[in-house]
C-alpha atoms as a PDB file:
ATOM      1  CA  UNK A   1     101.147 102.888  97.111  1.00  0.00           C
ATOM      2  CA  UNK A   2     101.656 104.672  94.000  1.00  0.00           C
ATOM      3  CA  UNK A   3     105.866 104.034  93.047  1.00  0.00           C
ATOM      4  CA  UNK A   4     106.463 107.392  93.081  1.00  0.00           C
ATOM      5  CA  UNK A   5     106.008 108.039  96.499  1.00  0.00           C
ATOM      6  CA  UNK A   6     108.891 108.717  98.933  1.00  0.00           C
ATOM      7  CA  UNK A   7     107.008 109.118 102.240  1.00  0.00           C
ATOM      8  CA  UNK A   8     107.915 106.598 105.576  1.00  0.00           C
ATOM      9  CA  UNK A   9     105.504 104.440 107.173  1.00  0.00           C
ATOM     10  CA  UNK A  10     106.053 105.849 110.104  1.00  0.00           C
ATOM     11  CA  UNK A  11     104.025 108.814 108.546  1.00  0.00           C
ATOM     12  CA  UNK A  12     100.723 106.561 108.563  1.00  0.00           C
ATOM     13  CA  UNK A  13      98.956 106.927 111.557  1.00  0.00           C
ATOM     14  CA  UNK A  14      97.669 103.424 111.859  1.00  0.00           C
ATOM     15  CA  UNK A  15      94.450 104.414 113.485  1.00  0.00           C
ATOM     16  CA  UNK A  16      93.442 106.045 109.974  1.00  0.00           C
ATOM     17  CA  UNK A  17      90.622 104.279 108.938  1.00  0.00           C
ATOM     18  CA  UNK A  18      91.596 105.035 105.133  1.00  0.00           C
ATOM     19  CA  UNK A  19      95.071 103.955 106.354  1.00  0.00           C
ATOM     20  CA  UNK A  20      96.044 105.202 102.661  1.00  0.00           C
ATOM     21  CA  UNK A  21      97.267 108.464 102.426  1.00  0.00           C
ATOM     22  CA  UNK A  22      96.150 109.152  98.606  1.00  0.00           C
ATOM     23  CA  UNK A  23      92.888 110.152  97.041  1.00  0.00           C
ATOM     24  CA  UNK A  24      90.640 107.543  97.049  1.00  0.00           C
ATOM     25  CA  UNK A  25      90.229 108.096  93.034  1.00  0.00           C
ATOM     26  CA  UNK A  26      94.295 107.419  92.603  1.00  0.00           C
ATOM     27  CA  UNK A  27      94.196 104.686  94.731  1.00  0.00           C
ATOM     28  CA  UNK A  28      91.627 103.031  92.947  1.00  0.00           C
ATOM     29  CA  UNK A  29      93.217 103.412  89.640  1.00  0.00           C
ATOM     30  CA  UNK A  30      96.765 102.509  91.038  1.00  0.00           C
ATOM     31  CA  UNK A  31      94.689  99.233  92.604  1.00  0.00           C
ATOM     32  CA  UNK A  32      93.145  98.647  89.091  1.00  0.00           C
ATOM     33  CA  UNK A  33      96.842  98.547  87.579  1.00  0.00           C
ATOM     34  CA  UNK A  34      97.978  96.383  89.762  1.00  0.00           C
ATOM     35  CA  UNK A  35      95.066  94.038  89.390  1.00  0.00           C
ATOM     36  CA  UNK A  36      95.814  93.948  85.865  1.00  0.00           C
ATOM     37  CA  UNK A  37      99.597  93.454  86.037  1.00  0.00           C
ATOM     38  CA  UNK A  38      98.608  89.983  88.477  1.00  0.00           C
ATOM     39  CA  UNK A  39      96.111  88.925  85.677  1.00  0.00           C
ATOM     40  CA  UNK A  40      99.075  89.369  83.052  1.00  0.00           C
ATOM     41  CA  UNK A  41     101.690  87.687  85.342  1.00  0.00           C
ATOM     42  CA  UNK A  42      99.067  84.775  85.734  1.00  0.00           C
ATOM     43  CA  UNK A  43      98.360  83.852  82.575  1.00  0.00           C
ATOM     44  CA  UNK A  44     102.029  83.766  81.824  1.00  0.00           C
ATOM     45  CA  UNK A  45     102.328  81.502  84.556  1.00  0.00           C
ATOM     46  CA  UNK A  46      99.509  79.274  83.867  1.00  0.00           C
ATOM     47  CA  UNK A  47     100.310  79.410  79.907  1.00  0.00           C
ATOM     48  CA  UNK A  48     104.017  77.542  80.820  1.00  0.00           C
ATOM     49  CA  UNK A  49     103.048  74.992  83.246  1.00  0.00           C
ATOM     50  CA  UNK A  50     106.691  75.083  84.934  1.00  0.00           C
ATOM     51  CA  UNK A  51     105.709  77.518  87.886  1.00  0.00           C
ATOM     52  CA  UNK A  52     103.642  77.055  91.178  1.00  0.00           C
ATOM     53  CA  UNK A  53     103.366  80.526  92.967  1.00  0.00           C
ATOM     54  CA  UNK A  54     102.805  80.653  97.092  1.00  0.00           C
ATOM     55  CA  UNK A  55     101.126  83.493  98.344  1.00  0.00           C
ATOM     56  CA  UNK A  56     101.007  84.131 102.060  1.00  0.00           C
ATOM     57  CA  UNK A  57      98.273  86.181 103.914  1.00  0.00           C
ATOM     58  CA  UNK A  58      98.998  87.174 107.257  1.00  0.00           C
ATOM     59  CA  UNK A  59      97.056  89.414 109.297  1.00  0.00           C
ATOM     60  CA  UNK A  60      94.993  89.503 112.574  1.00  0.00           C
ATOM     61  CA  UNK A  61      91.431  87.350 113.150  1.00  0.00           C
ATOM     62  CA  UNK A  62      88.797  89.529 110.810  1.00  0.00           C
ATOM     63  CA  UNK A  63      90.925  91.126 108.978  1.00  0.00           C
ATOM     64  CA  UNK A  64      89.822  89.813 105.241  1.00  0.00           C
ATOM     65  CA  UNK A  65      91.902  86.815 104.713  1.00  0.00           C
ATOM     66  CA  UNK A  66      89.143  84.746 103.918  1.00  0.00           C
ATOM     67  CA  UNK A  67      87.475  86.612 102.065  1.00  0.00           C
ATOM     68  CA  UNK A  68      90.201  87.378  99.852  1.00  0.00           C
ATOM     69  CA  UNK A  69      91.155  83.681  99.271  1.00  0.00           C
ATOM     70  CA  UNK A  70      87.451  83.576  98.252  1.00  0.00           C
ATOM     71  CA  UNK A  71      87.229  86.151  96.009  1.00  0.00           C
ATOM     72  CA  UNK A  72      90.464  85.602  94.272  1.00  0.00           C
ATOM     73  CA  UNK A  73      90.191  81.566  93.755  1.00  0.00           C
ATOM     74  CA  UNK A  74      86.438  82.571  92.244  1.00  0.00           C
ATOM     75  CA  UNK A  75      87.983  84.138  88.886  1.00  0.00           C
END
């Protein structure tokens, strides 16, 4: 969600498909900035050898974990 925004979740209706309440075009560029902020972060991480960083997935059976352990760990 883009930082500026000062809705409530409970404003989602969680049966949106979309389940994002922004333009598609903003929240693909807001996406794409993140994206590149974890790239930056990474390096800097990888580049000092001190750090180990845990990331947790939770969500319900089908619902992408896999496939986003896949596609990240294939960079």
């Amino acid at each position: 969600m883009p930082a500026d925004w000062k809705g409530r979740l409970t404003e989602i209706d969680p049966r949106d498909r979309e389940a994002i309440p922004f333009p598609r075009p903003e929240t693909e560029a807001a996406t794409a900035a993140d994206v590149a902020e974890i790239d930056r972060m990474q390096e800097i991480l990888f580049a000092q050898g001190r750090h180990a960083l845990l990331v947790v997935l939770q969500g319900p059976d089908t619902s992408g974990k896999d496939g986003t352990v896949r596609h990240v760990s294939d960079r």
